[in-house]
Protein backbone atom coordinates (compact mmCIF):
# COMPACT_ATOMS: atom_id res chain seq x y z
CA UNK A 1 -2.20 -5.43 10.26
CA UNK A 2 -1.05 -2.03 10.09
CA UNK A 3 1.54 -0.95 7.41
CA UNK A 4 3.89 2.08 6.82
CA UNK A 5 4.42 3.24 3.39
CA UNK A 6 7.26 5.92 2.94
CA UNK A 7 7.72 8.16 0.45
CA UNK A 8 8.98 11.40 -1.14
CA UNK A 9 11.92 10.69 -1.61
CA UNK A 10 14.47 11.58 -4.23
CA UNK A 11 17.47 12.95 -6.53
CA UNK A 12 18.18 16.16 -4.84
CA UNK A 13 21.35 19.12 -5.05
CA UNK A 14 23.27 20.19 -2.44
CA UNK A 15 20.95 22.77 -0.05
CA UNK A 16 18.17 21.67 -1.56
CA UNK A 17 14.79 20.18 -0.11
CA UNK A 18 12.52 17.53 0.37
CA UNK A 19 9.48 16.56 2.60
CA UNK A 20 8.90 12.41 3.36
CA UNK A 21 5.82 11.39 3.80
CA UNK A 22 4.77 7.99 6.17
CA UNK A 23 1.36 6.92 5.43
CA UNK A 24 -0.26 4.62 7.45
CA UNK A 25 -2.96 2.11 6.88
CA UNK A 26 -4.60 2.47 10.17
CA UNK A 27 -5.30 5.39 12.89
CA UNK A 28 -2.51 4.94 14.86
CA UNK A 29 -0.16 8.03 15.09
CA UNK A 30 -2.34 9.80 17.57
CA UNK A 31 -1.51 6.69 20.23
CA UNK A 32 1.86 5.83 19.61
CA UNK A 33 4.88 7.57 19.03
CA UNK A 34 6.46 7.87 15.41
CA UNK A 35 9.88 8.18 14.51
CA UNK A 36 11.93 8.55 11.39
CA UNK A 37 15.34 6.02 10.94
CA UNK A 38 18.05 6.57 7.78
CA UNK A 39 20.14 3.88 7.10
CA UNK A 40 23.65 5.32 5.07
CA UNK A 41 25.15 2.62 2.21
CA UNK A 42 27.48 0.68 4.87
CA UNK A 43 25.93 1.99 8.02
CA UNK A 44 23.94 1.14 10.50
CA UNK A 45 20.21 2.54 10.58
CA UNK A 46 20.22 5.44 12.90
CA UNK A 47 17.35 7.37 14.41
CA UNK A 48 16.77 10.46 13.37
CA UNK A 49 14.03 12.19 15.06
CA UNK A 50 10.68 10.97 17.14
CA UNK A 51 7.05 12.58 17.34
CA UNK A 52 5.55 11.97 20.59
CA UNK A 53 1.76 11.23 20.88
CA UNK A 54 1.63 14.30 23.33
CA UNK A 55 3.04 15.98 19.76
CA UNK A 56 6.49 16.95 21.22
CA UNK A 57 9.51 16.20 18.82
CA UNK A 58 12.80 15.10 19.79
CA UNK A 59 15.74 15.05 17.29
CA UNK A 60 18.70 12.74 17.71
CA UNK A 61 21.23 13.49 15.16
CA UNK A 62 22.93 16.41 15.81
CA UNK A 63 23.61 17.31 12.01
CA UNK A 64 19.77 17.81 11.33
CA UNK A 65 18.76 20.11 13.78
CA UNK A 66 17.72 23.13 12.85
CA UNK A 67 17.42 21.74 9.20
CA UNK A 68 14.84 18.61 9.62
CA UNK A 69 11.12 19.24 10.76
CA UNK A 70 9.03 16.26 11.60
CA UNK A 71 5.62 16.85 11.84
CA UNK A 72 2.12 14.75 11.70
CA UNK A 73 -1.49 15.14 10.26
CA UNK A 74 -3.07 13.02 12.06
CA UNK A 75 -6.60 12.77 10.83
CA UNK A 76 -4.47 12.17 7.57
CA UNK A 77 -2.88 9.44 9.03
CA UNK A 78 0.47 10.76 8.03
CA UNK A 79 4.11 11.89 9.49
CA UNK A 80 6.38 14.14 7.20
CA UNK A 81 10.17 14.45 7.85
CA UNK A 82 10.68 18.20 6.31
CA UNK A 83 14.32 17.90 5.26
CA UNK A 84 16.19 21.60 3.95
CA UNK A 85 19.51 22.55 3.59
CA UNK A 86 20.53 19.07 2.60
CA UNK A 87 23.83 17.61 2.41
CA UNK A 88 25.78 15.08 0.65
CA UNK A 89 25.79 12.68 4.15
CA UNK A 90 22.13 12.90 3.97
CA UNK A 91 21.80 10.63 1.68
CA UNK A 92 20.29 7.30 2.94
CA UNK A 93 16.91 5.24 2.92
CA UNK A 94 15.02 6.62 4.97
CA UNK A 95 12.30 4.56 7.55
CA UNK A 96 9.29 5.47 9.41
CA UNK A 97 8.56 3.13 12.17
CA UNK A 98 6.22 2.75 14.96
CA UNK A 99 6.78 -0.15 17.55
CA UNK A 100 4.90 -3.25 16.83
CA UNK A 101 4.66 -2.52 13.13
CA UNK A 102 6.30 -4.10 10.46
CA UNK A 103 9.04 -2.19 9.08
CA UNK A 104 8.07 -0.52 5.25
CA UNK A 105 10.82 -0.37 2.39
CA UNK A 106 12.10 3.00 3.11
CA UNK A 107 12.69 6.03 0.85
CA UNK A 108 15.66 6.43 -0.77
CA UNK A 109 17.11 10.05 -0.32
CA UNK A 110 19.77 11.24 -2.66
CA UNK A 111 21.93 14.31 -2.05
CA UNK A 112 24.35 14.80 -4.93
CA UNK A 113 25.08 17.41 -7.31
């Protein structure tokens, strides 16, 4: 079965940056969709952006736009969420997900000075 393994995340300042990666174990971003989830301490997991097979992206939180970039490699089998400016309500554990696979542990993203 296919898995998702997140990572890159970190300890970060205020305004500063950090790229997630979401590696997968199989060849499967160039047929499905990919998107990136954050869940806040006490929130709900919210979607953050999507990367369509057809490679368009879509961005559903209106806070990143303009500073979040999510991008794929596919022969790498990997999707990066390119996060800059960053801010203190940034700071979640962030998901990759595809539908029909398993949800990995998520990458813990720390904004804090």
């Amino acid at each position: 079965q296919v898995q998702l393994v997140e990572s890159g995340g970190g300890l970060v300042q205020p305004g500063g940056s950090l790229r997630l990666s979401c590696a997968a174990s199989g060849s499967i971003f160039s047929i499905n969709s990919v998107y990136w989830y954050r869940q806040a301490p006490g929130k709900e997991r919210e979607l953050v952006a999507e990367i369509a097979v057809d490679g368009t992206v879509y961005y559903f939180v209106e806070s990143v736009k303009g500073r979040f970039t999510i991008s794929r490699d596919i022969a790498k089998n990997t999707v990066y969420l390119q996060m800059s400016s960053l801010k203190p309500e940034d700071t979640a554990v962030y998901y990759c997900n595809v539908f029909g696979v398993p949800w990995g542990k998520g990458t813990l993203v720390t904004v804090s000075s």
